[in-house]
Protein backbone atom coordinates (compact mmCIF):
# COMPACT_ATOMS: atom_id res chain seq x y z
CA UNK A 1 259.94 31.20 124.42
CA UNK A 2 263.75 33.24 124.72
CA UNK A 3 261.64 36.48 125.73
CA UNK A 4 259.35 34.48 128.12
CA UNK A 5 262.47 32.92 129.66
CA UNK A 6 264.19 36.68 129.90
CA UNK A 7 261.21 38.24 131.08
CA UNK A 8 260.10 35.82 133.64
CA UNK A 9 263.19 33.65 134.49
CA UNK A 10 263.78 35.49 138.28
CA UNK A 11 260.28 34.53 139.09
CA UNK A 12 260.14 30.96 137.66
CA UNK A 13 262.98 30.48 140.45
CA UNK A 14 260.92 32.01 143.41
CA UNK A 15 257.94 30.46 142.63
CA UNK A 16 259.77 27.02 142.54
CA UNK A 17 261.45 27.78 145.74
CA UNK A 18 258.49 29.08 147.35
CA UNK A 19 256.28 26.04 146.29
CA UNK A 20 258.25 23.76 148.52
CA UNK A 21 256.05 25.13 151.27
CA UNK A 22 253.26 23.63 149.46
CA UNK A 23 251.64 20.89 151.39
CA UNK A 24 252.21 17.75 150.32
CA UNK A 25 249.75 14.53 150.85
CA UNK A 26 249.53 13.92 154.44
CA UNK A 27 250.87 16.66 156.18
CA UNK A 28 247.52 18.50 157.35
CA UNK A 29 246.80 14.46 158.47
CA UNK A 30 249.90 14.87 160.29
CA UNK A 31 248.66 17.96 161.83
CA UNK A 32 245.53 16.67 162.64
CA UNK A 33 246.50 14.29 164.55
CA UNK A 34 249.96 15.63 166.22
CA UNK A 35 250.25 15.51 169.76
CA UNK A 36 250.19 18.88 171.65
CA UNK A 37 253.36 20.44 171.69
CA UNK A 38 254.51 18.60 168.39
CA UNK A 39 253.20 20.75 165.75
CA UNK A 40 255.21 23.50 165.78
CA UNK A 41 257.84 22.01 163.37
CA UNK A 42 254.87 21.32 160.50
CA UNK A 43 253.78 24.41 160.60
CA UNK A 44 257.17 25.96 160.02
CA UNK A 45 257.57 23.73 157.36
CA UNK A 46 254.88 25.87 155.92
CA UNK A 47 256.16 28.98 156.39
CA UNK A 48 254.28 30.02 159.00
CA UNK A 49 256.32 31.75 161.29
CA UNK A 50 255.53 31.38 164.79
CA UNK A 51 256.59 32.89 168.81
CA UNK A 52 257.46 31.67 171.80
CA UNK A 53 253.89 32.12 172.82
CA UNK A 54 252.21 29.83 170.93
CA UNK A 55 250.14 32.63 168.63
CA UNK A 56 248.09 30.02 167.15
CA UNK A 57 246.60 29.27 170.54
CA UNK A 58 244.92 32.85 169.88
CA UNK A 59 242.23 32.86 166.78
CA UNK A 60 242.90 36.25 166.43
CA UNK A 61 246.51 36.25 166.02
CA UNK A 62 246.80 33.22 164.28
CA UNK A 63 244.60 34.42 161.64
CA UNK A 64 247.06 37.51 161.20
CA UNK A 65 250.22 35.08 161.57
CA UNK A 66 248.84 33.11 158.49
CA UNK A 67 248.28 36.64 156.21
CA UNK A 68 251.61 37.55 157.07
CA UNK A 69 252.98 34.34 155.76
CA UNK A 70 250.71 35.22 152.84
CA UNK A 71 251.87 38.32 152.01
CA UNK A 72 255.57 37.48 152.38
CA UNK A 73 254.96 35.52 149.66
CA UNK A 74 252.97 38.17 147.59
CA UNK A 75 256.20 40.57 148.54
CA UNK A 76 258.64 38.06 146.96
CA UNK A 77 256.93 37.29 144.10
CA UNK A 78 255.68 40.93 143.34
CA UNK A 79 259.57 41.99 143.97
CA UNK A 80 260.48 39.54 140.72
CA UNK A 81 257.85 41.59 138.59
CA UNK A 82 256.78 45.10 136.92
CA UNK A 83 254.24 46.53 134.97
CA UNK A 84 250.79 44.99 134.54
CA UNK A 85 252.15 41.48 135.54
CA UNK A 86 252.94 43.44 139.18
CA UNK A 87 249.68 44.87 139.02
CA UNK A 88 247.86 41.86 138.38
CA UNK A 89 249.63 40.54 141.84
CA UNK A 90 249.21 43.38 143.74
CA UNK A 91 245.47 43.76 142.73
CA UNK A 92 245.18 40.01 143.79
CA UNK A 93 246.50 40.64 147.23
CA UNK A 94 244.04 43.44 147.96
CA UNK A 95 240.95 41.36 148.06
CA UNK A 96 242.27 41.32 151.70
CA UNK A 97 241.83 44.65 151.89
CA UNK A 98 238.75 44.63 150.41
CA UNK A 99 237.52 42.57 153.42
CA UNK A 100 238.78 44.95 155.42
CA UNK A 101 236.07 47.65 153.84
CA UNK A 102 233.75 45.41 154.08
CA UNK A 103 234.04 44.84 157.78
CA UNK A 104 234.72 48.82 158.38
CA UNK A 105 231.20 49.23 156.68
CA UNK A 106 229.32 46.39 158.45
CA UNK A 107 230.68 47.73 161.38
CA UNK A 108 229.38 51.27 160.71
CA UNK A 109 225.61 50.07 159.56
CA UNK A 110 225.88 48.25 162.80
CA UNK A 111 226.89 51.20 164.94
CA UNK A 112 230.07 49.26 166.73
CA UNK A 113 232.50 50.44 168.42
CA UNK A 114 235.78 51.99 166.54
CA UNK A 115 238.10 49.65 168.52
CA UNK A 116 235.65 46.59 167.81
CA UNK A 117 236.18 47.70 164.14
CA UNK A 118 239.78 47.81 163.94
CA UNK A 119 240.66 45.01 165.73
CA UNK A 120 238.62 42.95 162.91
CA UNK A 121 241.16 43.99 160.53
CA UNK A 122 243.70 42.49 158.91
CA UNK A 123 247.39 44.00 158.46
CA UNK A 124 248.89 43.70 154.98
CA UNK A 125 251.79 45.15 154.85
CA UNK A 126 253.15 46.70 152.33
CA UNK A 127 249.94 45.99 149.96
CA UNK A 128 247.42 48.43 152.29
CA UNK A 129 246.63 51.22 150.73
CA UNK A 130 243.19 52.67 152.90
CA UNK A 131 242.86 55.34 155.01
CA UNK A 132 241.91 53.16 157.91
CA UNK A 133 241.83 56.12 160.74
CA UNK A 134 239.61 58.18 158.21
CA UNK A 135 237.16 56.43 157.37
CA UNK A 136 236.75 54.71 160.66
CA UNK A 137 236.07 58.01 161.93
CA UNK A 138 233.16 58.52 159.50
CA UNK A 139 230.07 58.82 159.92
CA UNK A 140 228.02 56.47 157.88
CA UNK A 141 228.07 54.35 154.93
CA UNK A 142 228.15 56.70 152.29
CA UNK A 143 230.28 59.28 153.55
CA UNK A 144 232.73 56.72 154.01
CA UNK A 145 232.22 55.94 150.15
CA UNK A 146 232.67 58.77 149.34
CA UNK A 147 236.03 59.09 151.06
CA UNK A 148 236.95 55.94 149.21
CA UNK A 149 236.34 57.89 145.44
CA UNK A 150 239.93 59.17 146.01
CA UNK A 151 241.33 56.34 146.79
CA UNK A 152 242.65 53.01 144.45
CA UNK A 153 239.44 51.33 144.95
CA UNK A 154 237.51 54.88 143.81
CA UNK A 155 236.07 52.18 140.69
CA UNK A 156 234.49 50.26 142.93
CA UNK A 157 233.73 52.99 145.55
CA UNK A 158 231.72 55.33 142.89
CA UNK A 159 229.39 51.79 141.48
CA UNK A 160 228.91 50.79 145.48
CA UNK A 161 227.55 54.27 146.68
CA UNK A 162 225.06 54.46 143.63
CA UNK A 163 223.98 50.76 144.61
CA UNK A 164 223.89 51.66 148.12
CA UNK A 165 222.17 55.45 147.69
CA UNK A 166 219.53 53.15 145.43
CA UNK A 167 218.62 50.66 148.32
CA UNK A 168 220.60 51.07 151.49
CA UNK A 169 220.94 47.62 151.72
CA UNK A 170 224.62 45.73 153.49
CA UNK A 171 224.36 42.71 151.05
CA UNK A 172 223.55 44.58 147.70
CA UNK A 173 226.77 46.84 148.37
CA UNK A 174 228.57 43.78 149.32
CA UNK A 175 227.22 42.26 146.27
CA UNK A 176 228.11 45.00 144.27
CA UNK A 177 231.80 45.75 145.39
CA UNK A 178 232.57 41.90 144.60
CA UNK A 179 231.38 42.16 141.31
CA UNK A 180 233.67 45.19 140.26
CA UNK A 181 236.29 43.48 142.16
CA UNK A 182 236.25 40.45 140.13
CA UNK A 183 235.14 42.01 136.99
CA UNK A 184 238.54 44.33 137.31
CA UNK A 185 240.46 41.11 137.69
CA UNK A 186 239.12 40.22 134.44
CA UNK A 187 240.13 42.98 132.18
CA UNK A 188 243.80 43.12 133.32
CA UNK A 189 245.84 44.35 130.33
CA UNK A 190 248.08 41.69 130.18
CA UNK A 191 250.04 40.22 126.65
CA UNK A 192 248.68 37.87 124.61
CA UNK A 193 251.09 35.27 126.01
CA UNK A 194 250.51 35.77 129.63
CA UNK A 195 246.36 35.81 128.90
CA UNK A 196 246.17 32.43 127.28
CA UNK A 197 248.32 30.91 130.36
CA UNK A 198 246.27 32.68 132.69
CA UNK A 199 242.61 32.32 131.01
CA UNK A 200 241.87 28.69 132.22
CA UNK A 201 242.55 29.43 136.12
CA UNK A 202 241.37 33.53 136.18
CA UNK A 203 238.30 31.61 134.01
CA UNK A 204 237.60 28.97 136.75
CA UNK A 205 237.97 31.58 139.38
CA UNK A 206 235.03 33.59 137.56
CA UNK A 207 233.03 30.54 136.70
CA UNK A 208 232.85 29.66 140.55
CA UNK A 209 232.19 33.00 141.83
CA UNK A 210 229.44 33.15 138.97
CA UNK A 211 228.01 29.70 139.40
CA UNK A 212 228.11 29.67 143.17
CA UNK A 213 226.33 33.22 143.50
CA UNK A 214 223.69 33.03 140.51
CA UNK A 215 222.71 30.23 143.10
CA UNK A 216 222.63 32.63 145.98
CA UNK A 217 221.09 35.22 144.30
CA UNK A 218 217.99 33.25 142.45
CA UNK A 219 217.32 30.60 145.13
CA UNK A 220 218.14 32.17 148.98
CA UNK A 221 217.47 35.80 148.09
CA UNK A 222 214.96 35.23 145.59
CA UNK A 223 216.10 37.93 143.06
CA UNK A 224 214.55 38.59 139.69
CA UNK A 225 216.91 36.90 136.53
CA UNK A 226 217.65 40.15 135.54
CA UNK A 227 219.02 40.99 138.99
CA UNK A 228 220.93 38.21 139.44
CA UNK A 229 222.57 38.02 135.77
CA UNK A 230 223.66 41.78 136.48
CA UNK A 231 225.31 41.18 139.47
CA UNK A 232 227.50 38.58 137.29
CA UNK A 233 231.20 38.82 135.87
CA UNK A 234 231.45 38.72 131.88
CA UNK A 235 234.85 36.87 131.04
CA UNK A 236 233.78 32.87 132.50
CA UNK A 237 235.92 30.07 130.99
CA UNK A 238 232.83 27.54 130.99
CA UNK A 239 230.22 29.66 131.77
CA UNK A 240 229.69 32.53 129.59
CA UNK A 241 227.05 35.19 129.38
CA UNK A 242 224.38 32.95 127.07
CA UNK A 243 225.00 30.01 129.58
CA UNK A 244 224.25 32.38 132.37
CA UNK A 245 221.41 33.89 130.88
CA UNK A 246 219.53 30.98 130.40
CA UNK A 247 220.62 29.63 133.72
CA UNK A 248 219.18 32.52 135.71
CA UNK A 249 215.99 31.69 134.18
CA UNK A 250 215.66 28.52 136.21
CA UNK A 251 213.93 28.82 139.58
CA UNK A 252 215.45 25.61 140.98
CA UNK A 253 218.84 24.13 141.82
CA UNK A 254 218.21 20.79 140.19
CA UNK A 255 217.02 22.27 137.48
CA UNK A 256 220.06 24.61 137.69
CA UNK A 257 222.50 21.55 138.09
CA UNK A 258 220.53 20.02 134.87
CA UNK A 259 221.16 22.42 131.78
CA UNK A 260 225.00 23.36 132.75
CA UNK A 261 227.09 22.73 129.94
CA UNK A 262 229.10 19.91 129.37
CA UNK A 263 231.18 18.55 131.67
CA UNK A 264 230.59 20.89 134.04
CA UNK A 265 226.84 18.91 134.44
CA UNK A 266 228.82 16.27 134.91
CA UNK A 267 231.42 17.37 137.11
CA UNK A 268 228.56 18.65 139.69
CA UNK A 269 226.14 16.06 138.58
CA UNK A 270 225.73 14.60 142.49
CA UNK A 271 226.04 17.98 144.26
CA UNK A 272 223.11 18.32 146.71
CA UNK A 273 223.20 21.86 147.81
CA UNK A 274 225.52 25.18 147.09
CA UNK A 275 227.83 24.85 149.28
CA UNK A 276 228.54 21.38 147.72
CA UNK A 277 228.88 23.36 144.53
CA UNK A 278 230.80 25.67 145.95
CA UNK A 279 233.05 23.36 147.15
CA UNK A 280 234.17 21.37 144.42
CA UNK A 281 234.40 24.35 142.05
CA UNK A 282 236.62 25.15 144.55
CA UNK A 283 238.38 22.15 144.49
CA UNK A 284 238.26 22.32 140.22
CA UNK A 285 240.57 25.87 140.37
CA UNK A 286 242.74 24.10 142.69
CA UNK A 287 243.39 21.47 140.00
CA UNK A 288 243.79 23.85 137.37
CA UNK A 289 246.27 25.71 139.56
CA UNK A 290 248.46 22.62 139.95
CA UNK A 291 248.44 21.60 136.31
CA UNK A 292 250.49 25.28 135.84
CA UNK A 293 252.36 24.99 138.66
CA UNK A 294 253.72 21.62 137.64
CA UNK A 295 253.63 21.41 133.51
CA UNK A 296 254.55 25.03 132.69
CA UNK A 297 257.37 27.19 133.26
CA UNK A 298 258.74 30.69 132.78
CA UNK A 299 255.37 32.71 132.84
CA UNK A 300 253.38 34.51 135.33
CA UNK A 301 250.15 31.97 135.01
CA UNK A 302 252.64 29.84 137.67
CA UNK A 303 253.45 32.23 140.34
CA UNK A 304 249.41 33.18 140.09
CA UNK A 305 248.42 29.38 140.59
CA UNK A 306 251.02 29.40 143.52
CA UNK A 307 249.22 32.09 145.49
CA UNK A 308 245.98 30.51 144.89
CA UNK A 309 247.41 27.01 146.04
CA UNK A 310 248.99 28.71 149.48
CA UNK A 311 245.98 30.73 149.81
CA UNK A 312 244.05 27.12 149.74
CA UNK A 313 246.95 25.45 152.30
CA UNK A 314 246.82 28.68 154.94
CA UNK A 315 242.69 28.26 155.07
CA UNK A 316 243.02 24.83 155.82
CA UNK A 317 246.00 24.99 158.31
CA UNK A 318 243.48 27.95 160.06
CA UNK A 319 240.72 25.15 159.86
CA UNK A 320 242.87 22.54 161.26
CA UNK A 321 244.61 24.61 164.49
CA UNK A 322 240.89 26.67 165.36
CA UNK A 323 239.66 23.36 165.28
CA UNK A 324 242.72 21.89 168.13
CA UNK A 325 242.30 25.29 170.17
CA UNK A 326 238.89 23.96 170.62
CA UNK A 327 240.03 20.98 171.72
CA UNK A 328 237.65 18.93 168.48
CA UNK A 329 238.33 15.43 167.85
CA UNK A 330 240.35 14.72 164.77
CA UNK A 331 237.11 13.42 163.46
CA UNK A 332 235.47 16.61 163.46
CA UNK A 333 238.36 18.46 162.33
CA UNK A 334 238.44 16.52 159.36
CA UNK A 335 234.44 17.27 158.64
CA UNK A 336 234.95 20.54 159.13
CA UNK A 337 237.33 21.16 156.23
CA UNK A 338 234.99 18.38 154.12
CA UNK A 339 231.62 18.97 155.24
CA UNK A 340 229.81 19.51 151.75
CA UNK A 341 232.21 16.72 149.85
CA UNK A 342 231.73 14.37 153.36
CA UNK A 343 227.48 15.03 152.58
CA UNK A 344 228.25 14.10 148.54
CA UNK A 345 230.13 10.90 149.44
CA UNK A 346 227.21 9.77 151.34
CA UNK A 347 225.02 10.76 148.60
CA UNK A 348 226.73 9.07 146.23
CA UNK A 349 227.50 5.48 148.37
CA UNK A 350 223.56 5.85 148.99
CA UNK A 351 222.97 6.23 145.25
CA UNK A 352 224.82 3.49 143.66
CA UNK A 353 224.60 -0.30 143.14
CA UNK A 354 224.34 -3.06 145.55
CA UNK A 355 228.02 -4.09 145.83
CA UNK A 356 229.38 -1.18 143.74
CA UNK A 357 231.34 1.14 145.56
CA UNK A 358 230.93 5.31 144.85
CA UNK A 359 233.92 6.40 143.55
């Protein structure tokens, strides 16, 4: 415990002074619901930092207000580390950059415009690390992945280009690039200490993506069980490779939802679709991401369920002010963030005894 408290005791005190921005019960209510011209003081609460102007008036920049806010945070807390513990951060922070690619190669298959391309981007500071102007100015898809080879995210680059050479197909290189994304966040070389804090949220972060796109893959795209389980992440917490195996046999969600191990058949026992899957898998890291935020201490596991708890806060606060730019009633704000969970509540009241309420 001395060496955890020497190693990590700078960034125990960050991450508790950067989790008051955290927010608490009631304060995207309060946002909901504010009065035009009476927000502004919430959000800064948050830490989101805002102009004269009102930027979050503008989807656009409002989206890019709310990364910066992000990767302030990332800066901080990557400042307070070094070695693999930095790397693990860092790597975190560039699945926004890995968007990025993304929307550079849709927008190349798609033949738009260079400007329309970069002004889909997002800015991440200090974390960016592609050669934006270059490979906007290639010509195709696998030039451009080519160009990528030399880059940090050559890994993923070189396994993307043979996918893509294979079947020119957008969604099987997306496919692919998230799957050596998230595999890479899976092998981090961390200490033994720092893994077994870490394994139960990194583990319910792979179980979702794993879960949620099995689903995908066997039921909307209709891929083989071999193609699907390939296009999974070893390293699950719940779910691991036999579970998956003999899931991606099944051809049907219920049947799916039926032979997941326990509790996590019980946990998802009313979902009706994916997306209500999705959603309270989603919900499940967050809760794992509290527990270490609140009942641990000196240890990178907590700055880690931090970021994933803002990350989680700055989607909904983007939910919440798109939705009042659009003039929405607070009603339909509120669906909007709950859709899927709204659709299992009614399920649920639906499904249980006269004069029993669904809890």
């Amino acid at each position: 415990m001395a060496g955890a408290i020497a190693s990590y005791a700078y960034l125990h005190a960050r991450v508790s002074v950067l989790a008051e921005q955290l927010l608490p019960a009631g304060r995207l209510e309060a946002l909901i619901v504010a009065p035009p011209g009476q927000d502004t003081d919430l959000l800064q609460s948050a830490g989101v930092a805002l102009t004269g102007e009102r930027d979050f008036d503008r989807p656009a920049v409002l989206e890019q207000r709310l990364i910066d806010a992000l990767v302030r945070d990332f800066t901080v807390l990557a400042r307070a580390l070094s070695g693999v513990p930095r790397e693990l951060l860092i790597y975190w922070a560039r699945r926004y950059e890995l968007g990025n690619l993304k929307a550079i190669i849709r927008g190349k298959t798609s033949e738009q415009p260079v400007e329309k391309i970069r002004d889909n981007l997002l800015d991440i500071g200090l974390f960016a690390t592609l050669p934006v102007e270059d490979l906007l100015r290639t010509d195709d898809a696998a030039e451009l992945l080519r160009l990528l080879e030399a880059t940090p995210y050559g890994d993923i680059a070189r396994q993307a280009r043979r996918i893509f050479e294979q079947q020119q197909d957008v969604f099987a290189l997306d496919a692919a690039m998230d799957r050596r994304y998230m595999a890479g966040l899976s092998v981090m070389a961390l200490d033994a200490a720092d893994r077994r804090t870490l394994r139960p949220l990194v583990g319910a972060i792979l179980d979702r993506f794993n879960l949620v796109w099995l689903m995908r893959y066997r039921l909307a795209y209709n891929l083989t069980p071999a193609e699907a389980y390939f296009l999974l992440i070893p390293g699950g917490y719940r779910l691991r490779g036999a579970e998956l195996q003999a899931l991606a046999q099944l051809g049907s969600f219920e049947d799916m939802l039926a032979n997941l191990p326990a509790p996590l058949a019980d946990e998802l026992a009313h979902a009706s679709c994916i997306n209500t899957v999705d959603r309270l898998l989603e919900m499940q890291i967050g809760a794992v991401a509290e527990s270490i935020l609140r009942h641990t201490a000196f240890n990178l596991a907590r700055a880690f369920a931090y970021l994933v708890l803002r990350e989680r806060d700055l989607l909904q606060l983007h939910a919440v002010l798109k939705g009042r730019h659009l003039q929405m009633k607070p009603d339909a704000i509120r669906l909007s963030l709950w859709a899927p969970l709204a659709a299992l509540d009614t399920a649920m009241t639906a499904a249980a005894p006269s004069g029993t309420a669904a809890g």
